[in-house]
N, C-alpha and C. Protein backbone atom coordinates (compact mmCIF):
# COMPACT_ATOMS: atom_id res chain seq x y z
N UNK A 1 -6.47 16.79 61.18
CA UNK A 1 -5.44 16.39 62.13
C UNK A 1 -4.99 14.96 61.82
N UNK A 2 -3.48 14.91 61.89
CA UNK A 2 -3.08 13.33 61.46
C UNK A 2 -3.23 12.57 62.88
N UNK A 3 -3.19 10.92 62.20
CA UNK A 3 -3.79 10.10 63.17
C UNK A 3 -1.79 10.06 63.60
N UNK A 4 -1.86 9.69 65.00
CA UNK A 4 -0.47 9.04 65.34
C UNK A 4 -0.17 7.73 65.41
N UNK A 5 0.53 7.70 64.01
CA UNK A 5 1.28 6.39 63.12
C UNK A 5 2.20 6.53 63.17
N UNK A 6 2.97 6.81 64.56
CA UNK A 6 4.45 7.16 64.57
C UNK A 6 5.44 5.75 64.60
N UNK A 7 7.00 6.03 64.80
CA UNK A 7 7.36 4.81 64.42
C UNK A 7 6.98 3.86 65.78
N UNK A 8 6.77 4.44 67.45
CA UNK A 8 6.31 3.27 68.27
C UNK A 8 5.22 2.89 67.76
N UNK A 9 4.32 3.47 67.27
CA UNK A 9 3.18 2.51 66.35
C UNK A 9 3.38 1.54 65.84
N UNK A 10 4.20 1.36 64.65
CA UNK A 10 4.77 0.43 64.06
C UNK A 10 5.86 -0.65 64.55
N UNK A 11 6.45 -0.12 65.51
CA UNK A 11 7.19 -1.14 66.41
C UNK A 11 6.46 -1.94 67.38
N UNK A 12 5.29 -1.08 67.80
CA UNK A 12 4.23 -2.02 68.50
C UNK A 12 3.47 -3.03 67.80
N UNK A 13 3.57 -2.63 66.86
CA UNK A 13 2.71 -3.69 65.77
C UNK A 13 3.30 -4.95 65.36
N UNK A 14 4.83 -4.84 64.92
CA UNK A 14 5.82 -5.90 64.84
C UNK A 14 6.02 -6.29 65.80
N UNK A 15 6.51 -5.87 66.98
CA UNK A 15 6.10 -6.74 68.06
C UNK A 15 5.27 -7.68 68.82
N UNK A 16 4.10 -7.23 68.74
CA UNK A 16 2.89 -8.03 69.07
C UNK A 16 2.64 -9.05 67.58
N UNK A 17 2.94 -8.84 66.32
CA UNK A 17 3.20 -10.11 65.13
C UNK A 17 1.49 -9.55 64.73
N UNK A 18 1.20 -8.26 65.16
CA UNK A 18 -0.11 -7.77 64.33
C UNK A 18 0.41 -7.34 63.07
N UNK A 19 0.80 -7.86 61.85
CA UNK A 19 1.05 -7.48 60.91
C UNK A 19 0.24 -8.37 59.73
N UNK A 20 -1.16 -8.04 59.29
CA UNK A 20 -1.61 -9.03 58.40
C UNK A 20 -1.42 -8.19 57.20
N UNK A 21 -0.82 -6.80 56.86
CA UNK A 21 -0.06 -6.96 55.51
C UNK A 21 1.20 -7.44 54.91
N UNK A 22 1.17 -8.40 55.90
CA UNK A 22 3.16 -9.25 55.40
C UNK A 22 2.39 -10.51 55.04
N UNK A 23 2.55 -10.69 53.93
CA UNK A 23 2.01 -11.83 53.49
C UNK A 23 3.13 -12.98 53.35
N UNK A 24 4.73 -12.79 53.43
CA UNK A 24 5.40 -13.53 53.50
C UNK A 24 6.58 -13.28 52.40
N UNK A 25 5.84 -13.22 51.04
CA UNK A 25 6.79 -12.92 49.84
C UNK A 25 6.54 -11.83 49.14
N UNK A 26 7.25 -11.96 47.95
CA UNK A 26 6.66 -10.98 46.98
C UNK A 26 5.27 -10.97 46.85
N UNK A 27 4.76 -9.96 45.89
CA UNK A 27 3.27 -9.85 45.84
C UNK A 27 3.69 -10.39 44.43
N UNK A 28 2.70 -11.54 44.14
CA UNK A 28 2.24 -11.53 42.60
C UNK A 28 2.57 -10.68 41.52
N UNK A 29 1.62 -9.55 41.64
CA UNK A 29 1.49 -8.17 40.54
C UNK A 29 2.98 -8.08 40.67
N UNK A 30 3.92 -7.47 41.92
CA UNK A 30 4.77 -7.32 41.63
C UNK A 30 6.37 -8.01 41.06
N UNK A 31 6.66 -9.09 41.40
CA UNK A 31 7.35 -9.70 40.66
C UNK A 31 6.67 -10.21 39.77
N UNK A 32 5.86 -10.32 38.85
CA UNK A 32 5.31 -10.09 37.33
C UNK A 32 6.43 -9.23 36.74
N UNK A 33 5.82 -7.61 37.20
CA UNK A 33 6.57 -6.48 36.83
C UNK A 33 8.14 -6.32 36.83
N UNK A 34 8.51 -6.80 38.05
CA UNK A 34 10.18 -7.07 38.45
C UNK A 34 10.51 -8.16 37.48
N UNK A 35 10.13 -9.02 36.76
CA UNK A 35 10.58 -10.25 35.72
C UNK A 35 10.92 -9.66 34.89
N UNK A 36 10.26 -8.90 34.40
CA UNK A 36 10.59 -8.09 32.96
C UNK A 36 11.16 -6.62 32.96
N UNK A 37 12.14 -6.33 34.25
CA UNK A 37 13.11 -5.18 34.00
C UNK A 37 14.13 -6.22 33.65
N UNK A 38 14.66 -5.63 32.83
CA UNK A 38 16.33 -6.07 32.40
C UNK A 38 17.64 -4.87 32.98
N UNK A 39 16.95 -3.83 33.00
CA UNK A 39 18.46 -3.07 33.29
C UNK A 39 17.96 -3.14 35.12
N UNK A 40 20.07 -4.04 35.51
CA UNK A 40 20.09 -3.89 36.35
C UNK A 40 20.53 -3.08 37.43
N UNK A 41 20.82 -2.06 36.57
CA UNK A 41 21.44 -0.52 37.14
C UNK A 41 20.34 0.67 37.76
N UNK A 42 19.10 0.28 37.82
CA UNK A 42 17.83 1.14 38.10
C UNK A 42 18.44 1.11 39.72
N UNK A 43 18.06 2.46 40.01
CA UNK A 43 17.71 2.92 41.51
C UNK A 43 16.78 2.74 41.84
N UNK A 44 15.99 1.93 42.57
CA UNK A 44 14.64 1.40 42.90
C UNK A 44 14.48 2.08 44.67
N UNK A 45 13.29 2.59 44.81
CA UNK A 45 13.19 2.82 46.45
C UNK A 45 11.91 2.17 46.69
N UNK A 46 11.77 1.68 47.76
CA UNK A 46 10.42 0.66 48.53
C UNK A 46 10.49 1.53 49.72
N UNK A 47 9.27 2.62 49.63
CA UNK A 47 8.87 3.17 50.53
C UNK A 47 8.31 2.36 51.71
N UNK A 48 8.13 2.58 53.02
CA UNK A 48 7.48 1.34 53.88
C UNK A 48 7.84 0.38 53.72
N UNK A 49 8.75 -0.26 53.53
CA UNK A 49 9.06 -1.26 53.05
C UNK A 49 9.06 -2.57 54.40
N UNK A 50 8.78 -2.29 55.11
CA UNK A 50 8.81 -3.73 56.53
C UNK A 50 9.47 -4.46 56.32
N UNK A 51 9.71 -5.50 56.25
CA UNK A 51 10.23 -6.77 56.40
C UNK A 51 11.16 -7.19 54.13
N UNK A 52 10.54 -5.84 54.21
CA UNK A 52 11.16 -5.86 52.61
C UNK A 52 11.43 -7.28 51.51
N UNK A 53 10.26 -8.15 51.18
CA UNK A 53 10.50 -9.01 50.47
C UNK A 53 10.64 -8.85 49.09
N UNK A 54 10.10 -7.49 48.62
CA UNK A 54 10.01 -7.01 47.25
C UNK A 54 11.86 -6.37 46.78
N UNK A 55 12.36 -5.41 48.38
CA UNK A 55 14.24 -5.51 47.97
C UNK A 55 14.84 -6.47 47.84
N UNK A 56 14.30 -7.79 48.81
CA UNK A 56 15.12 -8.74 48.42
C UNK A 56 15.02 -9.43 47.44
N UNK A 57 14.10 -9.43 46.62
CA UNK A 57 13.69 -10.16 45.58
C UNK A 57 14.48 -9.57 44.48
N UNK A 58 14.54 -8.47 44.14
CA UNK A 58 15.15 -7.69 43.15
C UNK A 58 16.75 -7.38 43.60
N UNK A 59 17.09 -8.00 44.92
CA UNK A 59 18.37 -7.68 45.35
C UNK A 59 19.22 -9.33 44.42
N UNK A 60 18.28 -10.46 44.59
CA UNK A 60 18.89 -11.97 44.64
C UNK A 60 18.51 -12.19 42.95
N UNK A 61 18.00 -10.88 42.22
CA UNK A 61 17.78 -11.22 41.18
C UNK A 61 19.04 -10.09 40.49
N UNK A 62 19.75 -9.88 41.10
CA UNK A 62 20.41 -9.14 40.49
C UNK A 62 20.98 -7.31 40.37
N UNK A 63 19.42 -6.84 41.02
CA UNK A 63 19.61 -4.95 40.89
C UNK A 63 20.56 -4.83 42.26
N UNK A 64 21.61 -3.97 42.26
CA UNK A 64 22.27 -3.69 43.19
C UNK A 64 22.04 -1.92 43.67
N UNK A 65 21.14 -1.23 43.50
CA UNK A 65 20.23 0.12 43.80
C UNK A 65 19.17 0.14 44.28
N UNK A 66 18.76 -0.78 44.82
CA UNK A 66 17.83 -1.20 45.92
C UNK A 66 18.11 -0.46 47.44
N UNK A 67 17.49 0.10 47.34
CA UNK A 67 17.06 0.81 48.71
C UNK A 67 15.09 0.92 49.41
N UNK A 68 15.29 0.80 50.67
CA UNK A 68 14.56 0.70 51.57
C UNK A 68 14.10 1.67 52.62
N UNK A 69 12.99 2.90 52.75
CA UNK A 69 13.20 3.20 53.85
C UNK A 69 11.76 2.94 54.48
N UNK A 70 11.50 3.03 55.75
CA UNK A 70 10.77 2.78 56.87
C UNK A 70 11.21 3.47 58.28
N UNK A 71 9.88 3.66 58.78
CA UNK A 71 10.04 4.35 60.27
C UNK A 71 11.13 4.01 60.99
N UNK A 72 10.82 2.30 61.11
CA UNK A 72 11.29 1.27 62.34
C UNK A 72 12.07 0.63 61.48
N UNK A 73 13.31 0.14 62.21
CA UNK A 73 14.56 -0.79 61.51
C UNK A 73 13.86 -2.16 62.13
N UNK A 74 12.74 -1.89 63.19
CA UNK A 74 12.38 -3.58 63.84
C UNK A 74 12.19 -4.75 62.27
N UNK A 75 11.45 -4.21 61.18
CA UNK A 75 11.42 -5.71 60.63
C UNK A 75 13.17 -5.91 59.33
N UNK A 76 13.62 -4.79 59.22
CA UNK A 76 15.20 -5.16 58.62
C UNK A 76 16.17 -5.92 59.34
N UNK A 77 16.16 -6.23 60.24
CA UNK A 77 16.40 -7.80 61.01
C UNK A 77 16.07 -8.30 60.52
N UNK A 78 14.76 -8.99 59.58
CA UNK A 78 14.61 -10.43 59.11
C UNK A 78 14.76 -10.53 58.03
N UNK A 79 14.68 -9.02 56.96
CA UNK A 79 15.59 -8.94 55.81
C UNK A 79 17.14 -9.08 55.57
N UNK A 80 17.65 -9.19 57.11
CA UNK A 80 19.18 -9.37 56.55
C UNK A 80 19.48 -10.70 57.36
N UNK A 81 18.64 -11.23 58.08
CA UNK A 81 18.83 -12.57 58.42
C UNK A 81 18.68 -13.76 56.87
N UNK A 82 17.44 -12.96 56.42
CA UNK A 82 17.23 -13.76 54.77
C UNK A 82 18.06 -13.48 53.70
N UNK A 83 18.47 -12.31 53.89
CA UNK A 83 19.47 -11.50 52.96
C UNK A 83 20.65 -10.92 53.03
N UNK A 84 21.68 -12.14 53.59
CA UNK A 84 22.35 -11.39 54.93
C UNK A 84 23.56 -10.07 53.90
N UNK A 85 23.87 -10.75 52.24
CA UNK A 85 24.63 -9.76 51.63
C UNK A 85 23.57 -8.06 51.31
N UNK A 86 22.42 -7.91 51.41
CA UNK A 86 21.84 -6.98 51.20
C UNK A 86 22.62 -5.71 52.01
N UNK A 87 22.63 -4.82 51.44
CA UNK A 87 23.87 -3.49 51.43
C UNK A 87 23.31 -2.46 52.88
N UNK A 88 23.81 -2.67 53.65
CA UNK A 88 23.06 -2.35 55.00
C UNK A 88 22.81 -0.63 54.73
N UNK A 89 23.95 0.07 53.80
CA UNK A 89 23.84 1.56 53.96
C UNK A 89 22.05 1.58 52.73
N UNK A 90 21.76 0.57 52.15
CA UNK A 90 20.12 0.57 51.55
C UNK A 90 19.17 0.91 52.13
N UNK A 91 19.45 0.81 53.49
CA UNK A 91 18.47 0.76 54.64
C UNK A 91 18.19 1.75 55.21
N UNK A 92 17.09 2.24 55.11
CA UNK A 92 17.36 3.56 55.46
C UNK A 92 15.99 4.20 56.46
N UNK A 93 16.41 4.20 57.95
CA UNK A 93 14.85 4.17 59.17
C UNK A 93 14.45 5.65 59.07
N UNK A 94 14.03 6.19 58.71
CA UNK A 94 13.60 7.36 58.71
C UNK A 94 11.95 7.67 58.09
N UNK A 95 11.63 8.80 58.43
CA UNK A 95 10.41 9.30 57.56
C UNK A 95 10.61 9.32 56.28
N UNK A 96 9.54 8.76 55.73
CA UNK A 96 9.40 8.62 53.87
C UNK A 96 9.38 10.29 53.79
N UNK A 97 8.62 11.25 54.30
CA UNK A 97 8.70 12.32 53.79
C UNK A 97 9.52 13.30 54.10
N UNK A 98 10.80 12.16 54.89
CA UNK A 98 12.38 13.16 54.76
C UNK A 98 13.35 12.87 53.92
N UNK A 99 13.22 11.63 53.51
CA UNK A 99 14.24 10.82 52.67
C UNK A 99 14.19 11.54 51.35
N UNK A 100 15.21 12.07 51.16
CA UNK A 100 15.79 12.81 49.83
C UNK A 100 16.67 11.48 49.04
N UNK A 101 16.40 11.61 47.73
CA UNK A 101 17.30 11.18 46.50
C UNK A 101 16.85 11.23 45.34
N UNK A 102 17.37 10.51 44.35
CA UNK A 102 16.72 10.17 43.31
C UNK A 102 16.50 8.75 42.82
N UNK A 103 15.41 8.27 41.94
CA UNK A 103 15.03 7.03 41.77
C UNK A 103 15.01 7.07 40.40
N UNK A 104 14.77 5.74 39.82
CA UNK A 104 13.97 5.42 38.39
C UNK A 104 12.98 4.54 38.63
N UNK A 105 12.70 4.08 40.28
CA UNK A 105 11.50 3.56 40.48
C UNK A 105 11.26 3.39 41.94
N UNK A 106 9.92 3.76 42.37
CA UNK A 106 9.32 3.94 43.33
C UNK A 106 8.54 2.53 43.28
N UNK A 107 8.66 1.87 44.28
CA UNK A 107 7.52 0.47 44.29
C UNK A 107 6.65 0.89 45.49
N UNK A 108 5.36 0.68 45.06
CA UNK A 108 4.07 1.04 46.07
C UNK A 108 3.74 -0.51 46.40
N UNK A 109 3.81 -1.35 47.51
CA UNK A 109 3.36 -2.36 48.04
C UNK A 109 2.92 -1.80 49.72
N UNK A 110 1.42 -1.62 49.67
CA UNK A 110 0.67 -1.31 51.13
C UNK A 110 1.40 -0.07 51.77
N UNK A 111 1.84 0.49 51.39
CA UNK A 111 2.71 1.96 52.35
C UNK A 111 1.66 2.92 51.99
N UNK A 112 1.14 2.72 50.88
CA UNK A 112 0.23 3.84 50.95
C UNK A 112 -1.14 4.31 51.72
N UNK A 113 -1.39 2.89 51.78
CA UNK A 113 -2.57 2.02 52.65
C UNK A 113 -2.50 2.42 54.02
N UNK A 114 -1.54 2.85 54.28
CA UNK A 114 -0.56 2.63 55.89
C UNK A 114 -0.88 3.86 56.54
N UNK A 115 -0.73 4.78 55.40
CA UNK A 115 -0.51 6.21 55.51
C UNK A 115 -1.75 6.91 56.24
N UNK A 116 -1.72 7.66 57.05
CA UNK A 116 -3.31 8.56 57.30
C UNK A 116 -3.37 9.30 56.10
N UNK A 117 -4.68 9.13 55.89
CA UNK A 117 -5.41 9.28 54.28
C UNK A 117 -5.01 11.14 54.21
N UNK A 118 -5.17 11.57 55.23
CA UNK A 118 -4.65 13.55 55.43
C UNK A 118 -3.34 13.64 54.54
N UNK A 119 -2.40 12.74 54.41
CA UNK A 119 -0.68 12.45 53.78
C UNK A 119 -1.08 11.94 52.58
N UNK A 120 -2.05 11.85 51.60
CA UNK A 120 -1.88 11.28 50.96
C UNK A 120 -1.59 12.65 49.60
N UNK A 121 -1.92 13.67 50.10
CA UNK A 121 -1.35 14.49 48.38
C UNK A 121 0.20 14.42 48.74
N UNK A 122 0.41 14.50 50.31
CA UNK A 122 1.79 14.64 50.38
C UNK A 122 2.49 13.34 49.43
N UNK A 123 2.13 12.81 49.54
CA UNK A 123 2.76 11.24 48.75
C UNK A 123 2.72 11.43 47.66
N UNK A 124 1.87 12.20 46.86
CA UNK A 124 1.99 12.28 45.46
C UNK A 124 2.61 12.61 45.13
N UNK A 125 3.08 13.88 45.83
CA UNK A 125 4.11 15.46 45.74
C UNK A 125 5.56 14.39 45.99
N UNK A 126 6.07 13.58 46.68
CA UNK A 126 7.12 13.66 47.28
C UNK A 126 7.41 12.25 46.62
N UNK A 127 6.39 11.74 46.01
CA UNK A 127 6.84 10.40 45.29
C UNK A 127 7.79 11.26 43.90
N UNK A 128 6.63 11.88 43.32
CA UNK A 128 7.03 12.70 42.81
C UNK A 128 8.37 13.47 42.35
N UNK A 129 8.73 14.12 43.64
CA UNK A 129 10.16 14.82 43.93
C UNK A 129 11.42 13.60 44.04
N UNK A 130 10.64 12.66 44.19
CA UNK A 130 12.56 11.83 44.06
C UNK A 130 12.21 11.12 42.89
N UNK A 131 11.65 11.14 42.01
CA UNK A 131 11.97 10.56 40.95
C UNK A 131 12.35 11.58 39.83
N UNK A 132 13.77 10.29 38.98
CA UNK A 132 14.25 11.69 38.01
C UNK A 132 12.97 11.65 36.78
N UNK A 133 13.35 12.21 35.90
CA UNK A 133 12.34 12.39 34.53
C UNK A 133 12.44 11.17 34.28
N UNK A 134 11.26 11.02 33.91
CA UNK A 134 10.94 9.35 32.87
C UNK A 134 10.86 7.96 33.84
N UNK A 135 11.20 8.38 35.58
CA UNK A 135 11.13 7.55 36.57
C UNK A 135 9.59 7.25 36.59
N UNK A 136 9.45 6.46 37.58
CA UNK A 136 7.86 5.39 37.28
C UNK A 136 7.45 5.31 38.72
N UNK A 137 6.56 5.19 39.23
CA UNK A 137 5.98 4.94 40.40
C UNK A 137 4.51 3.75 40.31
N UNK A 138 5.29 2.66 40.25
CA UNK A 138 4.75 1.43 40.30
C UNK A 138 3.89 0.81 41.61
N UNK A 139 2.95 0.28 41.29
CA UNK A 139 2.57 -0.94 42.27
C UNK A 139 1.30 -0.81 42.43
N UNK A 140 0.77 -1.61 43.81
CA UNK A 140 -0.81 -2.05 43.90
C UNK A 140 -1.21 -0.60 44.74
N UNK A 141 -2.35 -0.49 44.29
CA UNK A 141 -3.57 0.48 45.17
C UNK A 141 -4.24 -0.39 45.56
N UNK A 142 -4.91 -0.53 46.99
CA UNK A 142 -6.80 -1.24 47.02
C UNK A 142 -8.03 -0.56 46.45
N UNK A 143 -8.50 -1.09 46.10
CA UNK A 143 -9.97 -0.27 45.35
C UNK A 143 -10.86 -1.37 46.06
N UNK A 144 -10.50 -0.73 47.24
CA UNK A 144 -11.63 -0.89 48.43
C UNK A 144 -11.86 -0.39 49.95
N UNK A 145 -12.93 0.27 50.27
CA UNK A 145 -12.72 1.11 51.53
C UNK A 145 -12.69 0.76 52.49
N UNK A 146 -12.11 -0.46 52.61
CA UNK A 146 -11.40 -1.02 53.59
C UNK A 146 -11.67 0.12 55.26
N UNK A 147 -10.89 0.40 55.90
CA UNK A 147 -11.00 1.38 56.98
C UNK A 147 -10.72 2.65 57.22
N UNK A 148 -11.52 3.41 57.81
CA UNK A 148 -11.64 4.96 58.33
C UNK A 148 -10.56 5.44 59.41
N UNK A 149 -10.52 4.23 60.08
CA UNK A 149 -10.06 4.82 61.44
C UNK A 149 -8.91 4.16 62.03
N UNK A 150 -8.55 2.73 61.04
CA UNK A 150 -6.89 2.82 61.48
C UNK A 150 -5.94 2.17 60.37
N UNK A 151 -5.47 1.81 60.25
CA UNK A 151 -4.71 1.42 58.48
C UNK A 151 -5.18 -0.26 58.72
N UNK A 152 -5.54 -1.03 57.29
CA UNK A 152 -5.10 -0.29 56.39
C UNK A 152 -5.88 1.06 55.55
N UNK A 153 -5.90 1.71 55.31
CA UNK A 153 -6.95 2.62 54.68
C UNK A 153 -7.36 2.53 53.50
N UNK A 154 -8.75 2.79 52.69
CA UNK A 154 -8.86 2.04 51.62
C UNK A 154 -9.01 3.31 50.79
N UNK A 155 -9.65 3.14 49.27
CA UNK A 155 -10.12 3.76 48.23
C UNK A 155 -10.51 2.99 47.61
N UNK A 156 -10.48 4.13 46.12
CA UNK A 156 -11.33 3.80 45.11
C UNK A 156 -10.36 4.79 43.89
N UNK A 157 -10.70 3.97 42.58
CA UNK A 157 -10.10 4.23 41.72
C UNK A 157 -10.06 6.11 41.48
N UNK A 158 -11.80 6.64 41.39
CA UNK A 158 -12.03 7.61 41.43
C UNK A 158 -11.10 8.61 41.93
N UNK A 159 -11.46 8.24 43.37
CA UNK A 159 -10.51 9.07 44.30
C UNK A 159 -8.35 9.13 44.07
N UNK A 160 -8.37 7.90 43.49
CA UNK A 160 -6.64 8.07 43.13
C UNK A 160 -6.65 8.74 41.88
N UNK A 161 -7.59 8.87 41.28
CA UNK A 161 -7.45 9.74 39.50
C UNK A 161 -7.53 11.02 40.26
N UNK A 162 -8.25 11.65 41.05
CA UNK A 162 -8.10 12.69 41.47
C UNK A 162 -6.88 13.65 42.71
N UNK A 163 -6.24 11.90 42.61
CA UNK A 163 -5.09 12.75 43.38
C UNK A 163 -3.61 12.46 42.86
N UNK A 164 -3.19 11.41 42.03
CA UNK A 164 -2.41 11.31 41.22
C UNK A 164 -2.39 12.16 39.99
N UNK A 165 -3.63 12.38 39.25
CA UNK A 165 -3.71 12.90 37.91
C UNK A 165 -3.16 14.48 37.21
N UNK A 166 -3.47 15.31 38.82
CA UNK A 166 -2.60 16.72 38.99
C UNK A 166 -0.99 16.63 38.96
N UNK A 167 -0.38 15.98 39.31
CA UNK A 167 0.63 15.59 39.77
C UNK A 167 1.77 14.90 37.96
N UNK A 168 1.24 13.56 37.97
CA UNK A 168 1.53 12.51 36.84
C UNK A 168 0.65 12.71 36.10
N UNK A 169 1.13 13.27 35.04
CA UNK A 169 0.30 13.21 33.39
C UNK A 169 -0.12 11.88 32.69
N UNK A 170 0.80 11.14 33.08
CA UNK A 170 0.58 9.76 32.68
C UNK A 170 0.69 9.01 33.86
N UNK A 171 -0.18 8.61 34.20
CA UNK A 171 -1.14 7.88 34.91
C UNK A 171 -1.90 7.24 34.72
N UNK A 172 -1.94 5.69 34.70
CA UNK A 172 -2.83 4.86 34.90
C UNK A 172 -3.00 3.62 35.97
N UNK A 173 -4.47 3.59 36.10
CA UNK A 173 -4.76 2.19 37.17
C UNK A 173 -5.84 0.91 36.32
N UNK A 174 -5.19 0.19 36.71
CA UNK A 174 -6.39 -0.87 36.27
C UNK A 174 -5.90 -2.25 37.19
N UNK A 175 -7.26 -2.69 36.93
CA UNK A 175 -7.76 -4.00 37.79
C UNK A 175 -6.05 -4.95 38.03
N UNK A 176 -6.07 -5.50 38.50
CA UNK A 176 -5.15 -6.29 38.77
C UNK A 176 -5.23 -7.85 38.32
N UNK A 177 -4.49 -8.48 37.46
CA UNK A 177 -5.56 -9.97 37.25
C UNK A 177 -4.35 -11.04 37.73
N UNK A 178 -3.52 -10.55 38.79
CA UNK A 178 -2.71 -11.16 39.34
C UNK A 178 -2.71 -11.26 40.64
N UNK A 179 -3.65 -10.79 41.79
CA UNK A 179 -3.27 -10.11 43.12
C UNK A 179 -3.61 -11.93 43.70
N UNK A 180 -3.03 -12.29 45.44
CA UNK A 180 -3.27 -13.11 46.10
C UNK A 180 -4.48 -13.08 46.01
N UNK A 181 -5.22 -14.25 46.36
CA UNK A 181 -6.32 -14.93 46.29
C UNK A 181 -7.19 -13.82 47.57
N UNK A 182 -6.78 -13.45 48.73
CA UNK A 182 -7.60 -12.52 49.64
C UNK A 182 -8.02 -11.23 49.24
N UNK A 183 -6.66 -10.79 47.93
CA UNK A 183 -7.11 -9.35 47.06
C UNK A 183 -7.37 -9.93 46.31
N UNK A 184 -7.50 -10.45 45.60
CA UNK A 184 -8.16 -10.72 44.22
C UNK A 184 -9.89 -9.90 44.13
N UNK A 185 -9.82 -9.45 43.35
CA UNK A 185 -10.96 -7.83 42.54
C UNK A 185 -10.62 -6.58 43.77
N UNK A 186 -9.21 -6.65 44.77
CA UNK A 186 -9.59 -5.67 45.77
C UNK A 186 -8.33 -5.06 45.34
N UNK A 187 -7.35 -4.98 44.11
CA UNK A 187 -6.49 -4.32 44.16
C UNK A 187 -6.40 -3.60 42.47
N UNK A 188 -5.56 -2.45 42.46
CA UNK A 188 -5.21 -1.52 41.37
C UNK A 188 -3.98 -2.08 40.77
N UNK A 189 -3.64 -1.86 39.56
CA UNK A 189 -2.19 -1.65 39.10
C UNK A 189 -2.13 -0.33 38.68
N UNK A 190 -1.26 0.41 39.76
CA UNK A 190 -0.97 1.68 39.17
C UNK A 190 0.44 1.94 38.69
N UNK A 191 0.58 3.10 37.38
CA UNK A 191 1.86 3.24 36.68
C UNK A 191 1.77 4.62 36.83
N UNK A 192 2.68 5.72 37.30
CA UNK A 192 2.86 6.71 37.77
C UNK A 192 4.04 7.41 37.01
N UNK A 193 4.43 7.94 35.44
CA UNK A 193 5.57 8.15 35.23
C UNK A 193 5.92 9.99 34.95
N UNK A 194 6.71 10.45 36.07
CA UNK A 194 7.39 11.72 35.72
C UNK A 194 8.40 12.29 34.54
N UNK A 195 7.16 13.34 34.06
CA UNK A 195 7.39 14.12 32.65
C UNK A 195 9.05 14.97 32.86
């Protein structure tokens, strides 16, 4: 049975300013990775995306296929207060596992974490389904079991080889030698690319 992580969940959470996975900016690992795309024509989607510092980053650097979706529109208010040209139709409040399109990149920053661990083949499957061939499903995992019983939820490398690996043929995770100083040895770099 899934836990209820509905979107008043998440609006209760931004509200009360209980949000200790907004660290403020980009993540490290990931603008690393975002430095060294050059084509700025990629369709990029940021699943969960909250307060979206990873669209805006790749929005002020140039990609104009930046899209966003999330439950709650509560933290895209402070993405377009920071970002006020960011393309409002990007935005998109809905369930990750209704949002239809296609990508050439999926960015994983904490949405997965977020997720009740019961959703997580669904995520594989549906990361999966919107990306075209040769698309990538980037970003951090924790490889740590963090919590059971309310997000963020944790793992272990083990356990993502066994649920990515059916799915993505090419698949890999490894250590991270970039994460903030609070993850530092607690996060993955995973590369996820559809055959």
């Amino acid at each position: 049975m899934t836990m209820d992580l509905d979107r008043t969940f998440w609006e209760d959470r931004y509200g009360s300013g209980e949000t200790g996975w907004d660290i403020g900016h980009v993540s490290d690992p990931l603008k690393a990775y975002f430095d060294q795309l050059t084509d700025k024509a990629l369709e990029i989607l940021v699943p969960g995306g909250g307060r979206s510092y990873e669209a805006e980053y790749l929005h002020r650097q140039g990609f104009r296929g930046v899209h966003v979706v999330d439950l709650t529109g509560a933290p895209f208010a402070d993405l377009l207060d920071r970002c006020p040209d960011f393309p409002r139709d990007h935005l998109h409040v809905a369930d990750f596992f209704t949002h239809a399109g296609r990508y050439d990149r999926i960015i994983e920053q904490t949405f997965f974490c977020a997720l009740d661990p019961v959703l997580r083949t669904r995520y594989v499957q549906h990361t999966h389904d919107l990306l075209h061939p040769g698309g990538k499903l980037v970003g951090v995992l924790f490889d740590d079991p963090l919590f059971t019983d309310h997000p963020p939820f944790g793992g272990s490398k083990d356990e993502y080889e066994r649920l990515f690996r059916p799915v993505f043929k090419q698949f890999s995770l490894e250590p991270c030698y970039n994460s903030i100083k609070p993850r530092t040895g607690r996060e993955l770099w995973l590369r996820a690319v559809k055959e």
